[in-house]
C-alpha atoms as a PDB file:
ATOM      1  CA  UNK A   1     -16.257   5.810   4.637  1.00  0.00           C
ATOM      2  CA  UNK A   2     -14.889   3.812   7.555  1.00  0.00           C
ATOM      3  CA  UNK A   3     -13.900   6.070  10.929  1.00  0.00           C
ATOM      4  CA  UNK A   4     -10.363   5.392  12.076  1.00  0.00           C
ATOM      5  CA  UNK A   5      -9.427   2.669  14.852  1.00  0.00           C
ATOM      6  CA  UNK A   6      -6.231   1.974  16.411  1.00  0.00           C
ATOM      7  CA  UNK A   7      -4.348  -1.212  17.676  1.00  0.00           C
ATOM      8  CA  UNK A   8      -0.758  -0.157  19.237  1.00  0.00           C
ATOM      9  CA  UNK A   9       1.715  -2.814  19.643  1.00  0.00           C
ATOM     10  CA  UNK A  10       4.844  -2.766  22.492  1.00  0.00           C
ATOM     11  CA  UNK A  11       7.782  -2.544  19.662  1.00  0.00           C
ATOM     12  CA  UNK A  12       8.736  -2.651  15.374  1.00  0.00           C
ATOM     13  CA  UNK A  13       8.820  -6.611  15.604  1.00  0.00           C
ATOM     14  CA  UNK A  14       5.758  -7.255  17.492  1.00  0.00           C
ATOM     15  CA  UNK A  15       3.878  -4.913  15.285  1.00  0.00           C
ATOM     16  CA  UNK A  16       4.944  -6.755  12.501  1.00  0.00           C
ATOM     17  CA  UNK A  17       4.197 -10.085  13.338  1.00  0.00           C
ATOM     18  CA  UNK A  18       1.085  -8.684  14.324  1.00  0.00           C
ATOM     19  CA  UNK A  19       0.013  -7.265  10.668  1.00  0.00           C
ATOM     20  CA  UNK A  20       1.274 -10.455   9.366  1.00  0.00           C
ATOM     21  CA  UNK A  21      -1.304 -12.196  11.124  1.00  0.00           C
ATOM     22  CA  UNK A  22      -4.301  -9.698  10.095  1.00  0.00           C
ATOM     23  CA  UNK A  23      -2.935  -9.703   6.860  1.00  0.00           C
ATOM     24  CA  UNK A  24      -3.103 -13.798   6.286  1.00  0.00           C
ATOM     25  CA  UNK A  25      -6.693 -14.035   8.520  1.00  0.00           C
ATOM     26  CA  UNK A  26      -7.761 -11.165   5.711  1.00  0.00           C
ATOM     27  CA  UNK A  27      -6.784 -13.606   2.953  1.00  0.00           C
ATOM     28  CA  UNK A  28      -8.376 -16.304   4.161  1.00  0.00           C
ATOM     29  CA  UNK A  29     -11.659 -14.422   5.263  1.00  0.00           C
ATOM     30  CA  UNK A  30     -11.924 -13.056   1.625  1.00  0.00           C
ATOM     31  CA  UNK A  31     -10.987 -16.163  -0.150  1.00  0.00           C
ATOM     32  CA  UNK A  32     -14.177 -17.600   2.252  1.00  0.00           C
ATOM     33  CA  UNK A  33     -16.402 -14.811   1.332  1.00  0.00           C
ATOM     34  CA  UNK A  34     -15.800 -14.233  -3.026  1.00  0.00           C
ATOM     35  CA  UNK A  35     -13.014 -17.270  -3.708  1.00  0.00           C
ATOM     36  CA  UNK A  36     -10.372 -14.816  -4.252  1.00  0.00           C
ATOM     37  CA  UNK A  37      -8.389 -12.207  -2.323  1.00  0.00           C
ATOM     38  CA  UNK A  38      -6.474  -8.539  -3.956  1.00  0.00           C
ATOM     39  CA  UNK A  39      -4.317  -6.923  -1.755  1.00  0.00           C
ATOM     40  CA  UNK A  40      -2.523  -3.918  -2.301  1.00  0.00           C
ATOM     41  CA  UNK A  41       0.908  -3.606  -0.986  1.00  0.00           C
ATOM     42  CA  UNK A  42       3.234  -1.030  -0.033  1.00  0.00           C
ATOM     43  CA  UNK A  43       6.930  -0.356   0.549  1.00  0.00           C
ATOM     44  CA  UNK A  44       9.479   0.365   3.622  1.00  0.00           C
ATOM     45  CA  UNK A  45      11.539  -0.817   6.521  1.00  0.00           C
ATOM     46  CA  UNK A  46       8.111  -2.190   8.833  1.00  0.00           C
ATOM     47  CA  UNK A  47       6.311  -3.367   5.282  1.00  0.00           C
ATOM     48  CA  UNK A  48       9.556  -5.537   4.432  1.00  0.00           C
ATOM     49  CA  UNK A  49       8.949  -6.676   8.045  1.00  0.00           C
ATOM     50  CA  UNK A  50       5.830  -7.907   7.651  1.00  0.00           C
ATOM     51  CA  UNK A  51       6.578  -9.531   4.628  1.00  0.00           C
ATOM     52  CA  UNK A  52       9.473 -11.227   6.302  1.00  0.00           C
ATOM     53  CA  UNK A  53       6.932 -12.259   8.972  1.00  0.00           C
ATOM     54  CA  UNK A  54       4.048 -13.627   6.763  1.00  0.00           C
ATOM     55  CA  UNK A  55       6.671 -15.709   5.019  1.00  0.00           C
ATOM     56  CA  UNK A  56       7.281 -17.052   8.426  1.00  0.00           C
ATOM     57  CA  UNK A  57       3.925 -18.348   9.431  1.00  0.00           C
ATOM     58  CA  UNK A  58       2.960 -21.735   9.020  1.00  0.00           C
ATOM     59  CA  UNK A  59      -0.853 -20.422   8.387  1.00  0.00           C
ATOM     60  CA  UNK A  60       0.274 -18.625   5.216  1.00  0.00           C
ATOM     61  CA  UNK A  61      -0.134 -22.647   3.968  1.00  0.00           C
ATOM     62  CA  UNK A  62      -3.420 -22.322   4.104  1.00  0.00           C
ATOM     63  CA  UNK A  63      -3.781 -19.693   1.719  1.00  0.00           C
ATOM     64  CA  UNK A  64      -4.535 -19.783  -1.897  1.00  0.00           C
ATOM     65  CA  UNK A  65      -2.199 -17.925  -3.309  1.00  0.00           C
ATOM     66  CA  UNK A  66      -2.711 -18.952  -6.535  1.00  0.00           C
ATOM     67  CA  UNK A  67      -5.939 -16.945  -5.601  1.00  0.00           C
ATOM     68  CA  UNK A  68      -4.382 -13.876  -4.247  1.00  0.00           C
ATOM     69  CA  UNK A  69      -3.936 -10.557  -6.954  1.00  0.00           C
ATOM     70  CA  UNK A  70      -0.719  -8.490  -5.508  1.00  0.00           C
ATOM     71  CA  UNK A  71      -1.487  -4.909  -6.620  1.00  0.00           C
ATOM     72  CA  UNK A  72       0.962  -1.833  -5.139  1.00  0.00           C
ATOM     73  CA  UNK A  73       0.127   1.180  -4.119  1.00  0.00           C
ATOM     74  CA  UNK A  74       3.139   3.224  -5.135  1.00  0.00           C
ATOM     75  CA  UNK A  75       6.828   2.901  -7.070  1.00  0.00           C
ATOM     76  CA  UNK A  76      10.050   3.831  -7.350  1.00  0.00           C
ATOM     77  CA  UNK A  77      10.192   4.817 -11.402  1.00  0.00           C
ATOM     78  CA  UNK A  78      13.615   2.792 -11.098  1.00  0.00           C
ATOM     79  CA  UNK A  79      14.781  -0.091 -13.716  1.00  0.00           C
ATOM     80  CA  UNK A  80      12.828  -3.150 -12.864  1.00  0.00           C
ATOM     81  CA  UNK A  81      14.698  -5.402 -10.064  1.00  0.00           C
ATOM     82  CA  UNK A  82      16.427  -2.329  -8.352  1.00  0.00           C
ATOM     83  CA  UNK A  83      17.099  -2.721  -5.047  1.00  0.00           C
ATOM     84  CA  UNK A  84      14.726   0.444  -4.245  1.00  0.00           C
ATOM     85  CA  UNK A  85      11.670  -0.478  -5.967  1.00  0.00           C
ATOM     86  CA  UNK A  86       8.996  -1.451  -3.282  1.00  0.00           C
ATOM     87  CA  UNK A  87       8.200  -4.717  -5.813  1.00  0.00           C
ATOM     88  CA  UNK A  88      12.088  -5.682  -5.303  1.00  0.00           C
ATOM     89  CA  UNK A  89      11.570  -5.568  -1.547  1.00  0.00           C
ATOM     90  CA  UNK A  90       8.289  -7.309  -1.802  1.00  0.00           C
ATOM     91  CA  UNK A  91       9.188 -10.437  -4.072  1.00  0.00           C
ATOM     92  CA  UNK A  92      12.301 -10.696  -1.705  1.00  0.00           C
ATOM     93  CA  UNK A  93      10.276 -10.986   1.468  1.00  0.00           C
ATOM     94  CA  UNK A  94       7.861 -12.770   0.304  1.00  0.00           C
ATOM     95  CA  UNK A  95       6.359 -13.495  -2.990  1.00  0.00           C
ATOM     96  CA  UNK A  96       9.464 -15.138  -3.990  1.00  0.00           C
ATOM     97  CA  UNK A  97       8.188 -17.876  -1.558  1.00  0.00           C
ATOM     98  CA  UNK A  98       4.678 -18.424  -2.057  1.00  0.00           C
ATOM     99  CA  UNK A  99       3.135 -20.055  -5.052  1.00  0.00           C
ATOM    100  CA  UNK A 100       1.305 -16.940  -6.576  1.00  0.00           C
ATOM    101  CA  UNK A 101       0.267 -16.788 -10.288  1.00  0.00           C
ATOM    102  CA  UNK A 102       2.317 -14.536 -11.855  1.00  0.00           C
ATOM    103  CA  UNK A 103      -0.601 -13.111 -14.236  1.00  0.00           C
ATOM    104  CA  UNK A 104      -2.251 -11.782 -10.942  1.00  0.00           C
ATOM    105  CA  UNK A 105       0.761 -10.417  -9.891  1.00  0.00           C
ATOM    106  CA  UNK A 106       0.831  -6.613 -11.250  1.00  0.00           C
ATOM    107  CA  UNK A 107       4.013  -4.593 -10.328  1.00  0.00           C
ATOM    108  CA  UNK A 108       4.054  -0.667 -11.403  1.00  0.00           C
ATOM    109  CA  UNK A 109       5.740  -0.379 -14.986  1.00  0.00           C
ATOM    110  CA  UNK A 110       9.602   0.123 -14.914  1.00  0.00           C
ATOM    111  CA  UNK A 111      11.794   2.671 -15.858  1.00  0.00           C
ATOM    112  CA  UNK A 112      13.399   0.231 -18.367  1.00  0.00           C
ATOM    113  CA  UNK A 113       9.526  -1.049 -19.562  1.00  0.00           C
ATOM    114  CA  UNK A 114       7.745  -0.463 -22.729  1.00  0.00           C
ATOM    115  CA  UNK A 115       7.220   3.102 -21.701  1.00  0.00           C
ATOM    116  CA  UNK A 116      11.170   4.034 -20.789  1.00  0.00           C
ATOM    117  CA  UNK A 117      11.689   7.034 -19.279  1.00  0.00           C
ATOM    118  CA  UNK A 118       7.750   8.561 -19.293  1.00  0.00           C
ATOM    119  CA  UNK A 119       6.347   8.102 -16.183  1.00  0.00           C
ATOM    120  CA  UNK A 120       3.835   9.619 -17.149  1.00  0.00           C
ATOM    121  CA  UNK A 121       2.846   7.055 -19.598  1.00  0.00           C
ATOM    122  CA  UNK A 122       3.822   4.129 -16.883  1.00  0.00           C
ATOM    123  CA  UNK A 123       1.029   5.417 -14.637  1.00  0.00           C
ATOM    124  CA  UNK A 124      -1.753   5.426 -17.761  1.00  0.00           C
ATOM    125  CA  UNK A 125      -0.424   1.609 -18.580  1.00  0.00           C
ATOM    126  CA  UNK A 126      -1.307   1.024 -14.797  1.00  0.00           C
ATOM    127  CA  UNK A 127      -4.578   2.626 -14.690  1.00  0.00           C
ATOM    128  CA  UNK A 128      -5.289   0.521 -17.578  1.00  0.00           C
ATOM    129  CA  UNK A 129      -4.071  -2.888 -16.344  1.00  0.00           C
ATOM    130  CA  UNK A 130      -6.694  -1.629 -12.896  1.00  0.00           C
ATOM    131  CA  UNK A 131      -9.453  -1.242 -15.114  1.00  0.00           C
ATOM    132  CA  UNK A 132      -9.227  -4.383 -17.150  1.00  0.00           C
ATOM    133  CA  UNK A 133      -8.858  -5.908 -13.982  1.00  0.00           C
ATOM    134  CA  UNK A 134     -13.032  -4.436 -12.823  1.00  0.00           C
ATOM    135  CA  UNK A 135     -14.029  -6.455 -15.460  1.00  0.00           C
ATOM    136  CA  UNK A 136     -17.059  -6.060 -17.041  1.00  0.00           C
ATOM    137  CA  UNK A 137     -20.031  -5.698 -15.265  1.00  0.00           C
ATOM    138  CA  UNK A 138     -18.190  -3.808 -12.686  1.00  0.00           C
ATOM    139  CA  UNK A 139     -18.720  -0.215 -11.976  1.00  0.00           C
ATOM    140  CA  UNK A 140     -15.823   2.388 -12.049  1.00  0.00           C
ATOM    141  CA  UNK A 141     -12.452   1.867 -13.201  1.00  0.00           C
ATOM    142  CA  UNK A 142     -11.105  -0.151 -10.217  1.00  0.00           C
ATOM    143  CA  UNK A 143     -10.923  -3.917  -9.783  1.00  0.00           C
ATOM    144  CA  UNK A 144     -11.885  -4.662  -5.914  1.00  0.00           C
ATOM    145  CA  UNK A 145      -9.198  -4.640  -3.046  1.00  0.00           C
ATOM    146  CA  UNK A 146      -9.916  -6.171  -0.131  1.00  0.00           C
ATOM    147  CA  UNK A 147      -7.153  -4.879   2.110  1.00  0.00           C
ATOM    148  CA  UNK A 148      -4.427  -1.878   0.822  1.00  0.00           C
ATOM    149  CA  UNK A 149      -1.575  -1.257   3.131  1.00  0.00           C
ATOM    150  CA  UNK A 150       0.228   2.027   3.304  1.00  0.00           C
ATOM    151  CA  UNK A 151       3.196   3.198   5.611  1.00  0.00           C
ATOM    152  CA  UNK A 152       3.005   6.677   6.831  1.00  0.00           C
ATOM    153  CA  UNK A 153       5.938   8.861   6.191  1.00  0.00           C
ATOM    154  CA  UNK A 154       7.764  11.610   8.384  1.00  0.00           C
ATOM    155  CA  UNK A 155       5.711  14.256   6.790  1.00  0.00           C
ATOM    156  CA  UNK A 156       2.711  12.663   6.874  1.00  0.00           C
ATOM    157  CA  UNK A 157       2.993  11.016   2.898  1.00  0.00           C
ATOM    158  CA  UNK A 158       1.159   8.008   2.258  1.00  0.00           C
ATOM    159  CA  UNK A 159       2.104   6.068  -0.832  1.00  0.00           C
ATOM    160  CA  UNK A 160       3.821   8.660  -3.114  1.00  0.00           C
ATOM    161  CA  UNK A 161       1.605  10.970  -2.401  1.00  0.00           C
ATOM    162  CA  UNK A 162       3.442  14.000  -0.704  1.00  0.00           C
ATOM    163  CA  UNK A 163       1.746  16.981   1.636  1.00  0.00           C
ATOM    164  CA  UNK A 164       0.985  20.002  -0.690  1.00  0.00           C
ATOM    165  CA  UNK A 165       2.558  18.160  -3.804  1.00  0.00           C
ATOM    166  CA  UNK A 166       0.087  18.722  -6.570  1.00  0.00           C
ATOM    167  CA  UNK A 167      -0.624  14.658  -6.807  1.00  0.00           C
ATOM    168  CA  UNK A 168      -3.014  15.428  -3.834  1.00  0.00           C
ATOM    169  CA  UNK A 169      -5.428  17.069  -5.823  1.00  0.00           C
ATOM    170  CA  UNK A 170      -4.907  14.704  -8.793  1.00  0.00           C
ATOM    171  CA  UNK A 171      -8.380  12.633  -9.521  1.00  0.00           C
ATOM    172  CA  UNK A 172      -7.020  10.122 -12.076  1.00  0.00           C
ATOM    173  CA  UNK A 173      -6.777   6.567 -10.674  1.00  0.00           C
ATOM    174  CA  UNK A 174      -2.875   6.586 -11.097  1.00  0.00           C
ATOM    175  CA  UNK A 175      -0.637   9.586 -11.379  1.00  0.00           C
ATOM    176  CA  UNK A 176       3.067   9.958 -12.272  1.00  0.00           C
ATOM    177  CA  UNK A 177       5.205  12.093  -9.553  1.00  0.00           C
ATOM    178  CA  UNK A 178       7.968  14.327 -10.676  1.00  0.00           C
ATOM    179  CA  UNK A 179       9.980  16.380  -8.168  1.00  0.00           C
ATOM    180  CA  UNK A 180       9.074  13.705  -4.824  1.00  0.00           C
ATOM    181  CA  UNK A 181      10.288  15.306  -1.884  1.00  0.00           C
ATOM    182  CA  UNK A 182      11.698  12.021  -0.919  1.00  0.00           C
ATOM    183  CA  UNK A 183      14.245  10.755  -3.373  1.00  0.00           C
ATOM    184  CA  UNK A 184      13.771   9.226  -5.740  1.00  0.00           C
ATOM    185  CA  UNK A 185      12.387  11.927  -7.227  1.00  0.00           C
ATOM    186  CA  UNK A 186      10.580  10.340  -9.930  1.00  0.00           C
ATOM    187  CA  UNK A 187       7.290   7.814  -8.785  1.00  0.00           C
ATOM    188  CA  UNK A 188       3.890   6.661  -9.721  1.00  0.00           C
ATOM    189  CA  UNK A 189       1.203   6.127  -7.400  1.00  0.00           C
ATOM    190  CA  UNK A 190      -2.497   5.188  -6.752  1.00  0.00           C
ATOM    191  CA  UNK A 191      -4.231   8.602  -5.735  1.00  0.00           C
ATOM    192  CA  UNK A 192      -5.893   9.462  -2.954  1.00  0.00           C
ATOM    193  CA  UNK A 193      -9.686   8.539  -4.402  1.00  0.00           C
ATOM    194  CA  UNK A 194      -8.154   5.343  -5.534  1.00  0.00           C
ATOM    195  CA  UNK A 195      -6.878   4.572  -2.160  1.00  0.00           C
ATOM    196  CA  UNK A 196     -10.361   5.352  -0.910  1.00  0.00           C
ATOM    197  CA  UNK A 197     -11.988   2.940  -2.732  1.00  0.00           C
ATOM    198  CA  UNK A 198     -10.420  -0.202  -0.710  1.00  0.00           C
ATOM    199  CA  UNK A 199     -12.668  -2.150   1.540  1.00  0.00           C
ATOM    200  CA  UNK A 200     -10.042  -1.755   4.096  1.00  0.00           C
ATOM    201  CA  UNK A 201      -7.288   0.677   4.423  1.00  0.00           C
ATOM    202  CA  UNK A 202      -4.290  -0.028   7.143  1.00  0.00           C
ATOM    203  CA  UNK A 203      -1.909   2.375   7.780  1.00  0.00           C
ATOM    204  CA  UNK A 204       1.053   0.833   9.783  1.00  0.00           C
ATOM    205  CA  UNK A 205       4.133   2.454  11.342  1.00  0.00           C
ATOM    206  CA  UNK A 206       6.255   2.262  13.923  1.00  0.00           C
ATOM    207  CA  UNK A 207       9.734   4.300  15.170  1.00  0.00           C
ATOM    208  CA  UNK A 208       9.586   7.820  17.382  1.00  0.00           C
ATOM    209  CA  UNK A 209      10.199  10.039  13.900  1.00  0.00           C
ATOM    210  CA  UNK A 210       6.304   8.829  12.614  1.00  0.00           C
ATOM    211  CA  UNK A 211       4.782  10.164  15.866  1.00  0.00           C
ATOM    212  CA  UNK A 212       4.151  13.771  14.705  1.00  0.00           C
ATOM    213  CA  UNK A 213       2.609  12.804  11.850  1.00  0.00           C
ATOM    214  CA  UNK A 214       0.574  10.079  13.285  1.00  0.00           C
ATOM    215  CA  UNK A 215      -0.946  12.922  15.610  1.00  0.00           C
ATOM    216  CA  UNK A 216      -1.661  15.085  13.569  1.00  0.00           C
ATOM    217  CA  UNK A 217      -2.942  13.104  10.914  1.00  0.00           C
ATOM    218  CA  UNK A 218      -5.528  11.427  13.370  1.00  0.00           C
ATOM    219  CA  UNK A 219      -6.134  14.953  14.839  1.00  0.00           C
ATOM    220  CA  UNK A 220      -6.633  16.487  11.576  1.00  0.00           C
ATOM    221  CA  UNK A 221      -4.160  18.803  12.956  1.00  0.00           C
ATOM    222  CA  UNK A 222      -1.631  21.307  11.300  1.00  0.00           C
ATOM    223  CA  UNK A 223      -0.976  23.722   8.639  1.00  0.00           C
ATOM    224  CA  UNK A 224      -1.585  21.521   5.908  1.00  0.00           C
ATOM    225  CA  UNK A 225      -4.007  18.639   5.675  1.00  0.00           C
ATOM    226  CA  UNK A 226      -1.816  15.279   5.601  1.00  0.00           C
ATOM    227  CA  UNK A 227      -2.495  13.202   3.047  1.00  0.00           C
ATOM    228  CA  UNK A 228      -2.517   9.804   5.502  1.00  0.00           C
ATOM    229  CA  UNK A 229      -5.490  12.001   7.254  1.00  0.00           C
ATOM    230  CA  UNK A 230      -7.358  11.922   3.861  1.00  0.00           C
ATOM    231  CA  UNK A 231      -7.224   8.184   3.602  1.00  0.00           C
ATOM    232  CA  UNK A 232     -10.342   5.983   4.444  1.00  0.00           C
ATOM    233  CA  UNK A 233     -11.517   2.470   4.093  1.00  0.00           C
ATOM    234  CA  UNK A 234     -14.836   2.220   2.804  1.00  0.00           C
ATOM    235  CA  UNK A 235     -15.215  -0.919   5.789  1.00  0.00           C
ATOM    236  CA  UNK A 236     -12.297  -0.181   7.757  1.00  0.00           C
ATOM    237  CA  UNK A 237      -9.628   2.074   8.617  1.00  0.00           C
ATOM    238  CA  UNK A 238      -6.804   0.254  10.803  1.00  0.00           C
ATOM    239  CA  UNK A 239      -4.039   2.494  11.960  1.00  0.00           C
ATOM    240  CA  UNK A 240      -1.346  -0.324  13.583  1.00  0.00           C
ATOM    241  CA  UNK A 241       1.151   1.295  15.477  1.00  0.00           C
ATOM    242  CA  UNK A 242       4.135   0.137  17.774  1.00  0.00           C
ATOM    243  CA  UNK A 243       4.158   2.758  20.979  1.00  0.00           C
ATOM    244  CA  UNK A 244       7.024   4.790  19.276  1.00  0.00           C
ATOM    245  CA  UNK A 245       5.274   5.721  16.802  1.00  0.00           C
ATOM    246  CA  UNK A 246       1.761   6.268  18.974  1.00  0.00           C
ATOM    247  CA  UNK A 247       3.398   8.512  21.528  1.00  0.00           C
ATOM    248  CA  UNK A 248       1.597  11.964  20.990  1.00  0.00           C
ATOM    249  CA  UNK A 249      -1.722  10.136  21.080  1.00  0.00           C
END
């Protein structure tokens, strides 16, 4: 596992136009290296930023992105196109715009899917979409991801993956949240080992009420370990910050 760096940027908009940039030079690096790219997106006010940016930049042409799989790292168990699910936000931003392929696109199941109200059973039809995806030949139950981006809550969350919520402990690939601090209460998300199995993790957030939990999380600091302390790139761990958020560093 990868040991943490840190790039801090002066506000919320120049932070994300500069993950947006990472984030396209990472597609095009990995479509260089293997032909194809898998990202793993995440939700929230700086993510829909740098969404908003990419979608901006006149290098996103020279992506693929009929090469590009579009994984996420967490959901809203919400009926599919709510306004609150992080793949609503996502396909507004961005994917909308770019010429993708929708079989590699692979949003969390619904709350109005095949597996209605069992979330539960959402998070095993994810785990088993992620393992078809390895392919054969390919050890473990994970298909690669080059780059998985995560914003870091308040408390310290990553994903849907809460401080001292019992999902923390939870080895499965994919795990179904009931009784999420943060509403809405219901969620499925990749775990913590699952997380740790991307090439590179970033971890990006910006305003004053992430700098607690930025600190402590790169201290290792506090009561109770913090789940976006427990994350790790197996390349690279990229914690992008603006100076709000990295002022108790």
């Amino acid at each position: 596992m990868s040991e943490a760096s840190v790039a801090v940027h002066a506000d919320a908009e120049v932070l994300a136009q500069a993950v947006a940039a990472r984030f396209v030079v990472k597609l095009l690096d990995a479509q260089a290296d293997r032909g194809t790219a898998s990202v793993v997106l995440t939700g929230g006010r700086i993510a829909a930023a740098v969404y908003r940016a990419v979608a901006t930049l006149p290098a996103r042409e020279a992506v693929d992105w009929s090469r590009v799989d579009v994984w996420w790292g967490d959901e809203r168990f919400l009926p599919a196109g709510d306004p609150e699910r992080n793949e609503t936000q996502a396909r507004a931003a961005l994917l909308d715009a770019v010429p993708l392929d929708p079989a590699r696109v692979h949003p969390m199941p619904a709350a109005d899917g095949p597996d209605g109200d069992d979330p539960e059973a959402a998070a095993a039809r994810y785990a088993t979409e992620l393992a078809a995806a390895a392919g054969p030949g390919v050890g473990g139950a994970l298909p690669h991801f080059d780059v998985l981006m995560l914003g870091v809550g308040e408390d310290g969350h990553v994903a849907s993956v809460f401080p001292e919520h019992p999902v923390v402990h939870e080895e499965r690939s994919v795990s179904a949240v009931r009784d999420s601090p943060k509403p809405p209460p219901v969620r499925t998300t990749l775990t913590l080992p699952t997380i740790n199995t991307a090439q590179e993790v970033w971890l990006v957030a910006g305003g004053s009420d992430k700098a607690k939990a930025v600190a402590a999380a790169l201290a290792g600091s506090g009561p109770v370990p913090l789940p976006a302390g427990q994350v790790r790139g197996l390349a690279r761990t990229l914690w992008l910050l603006d100076r709000a958020a990295a002022a108790e560093l």
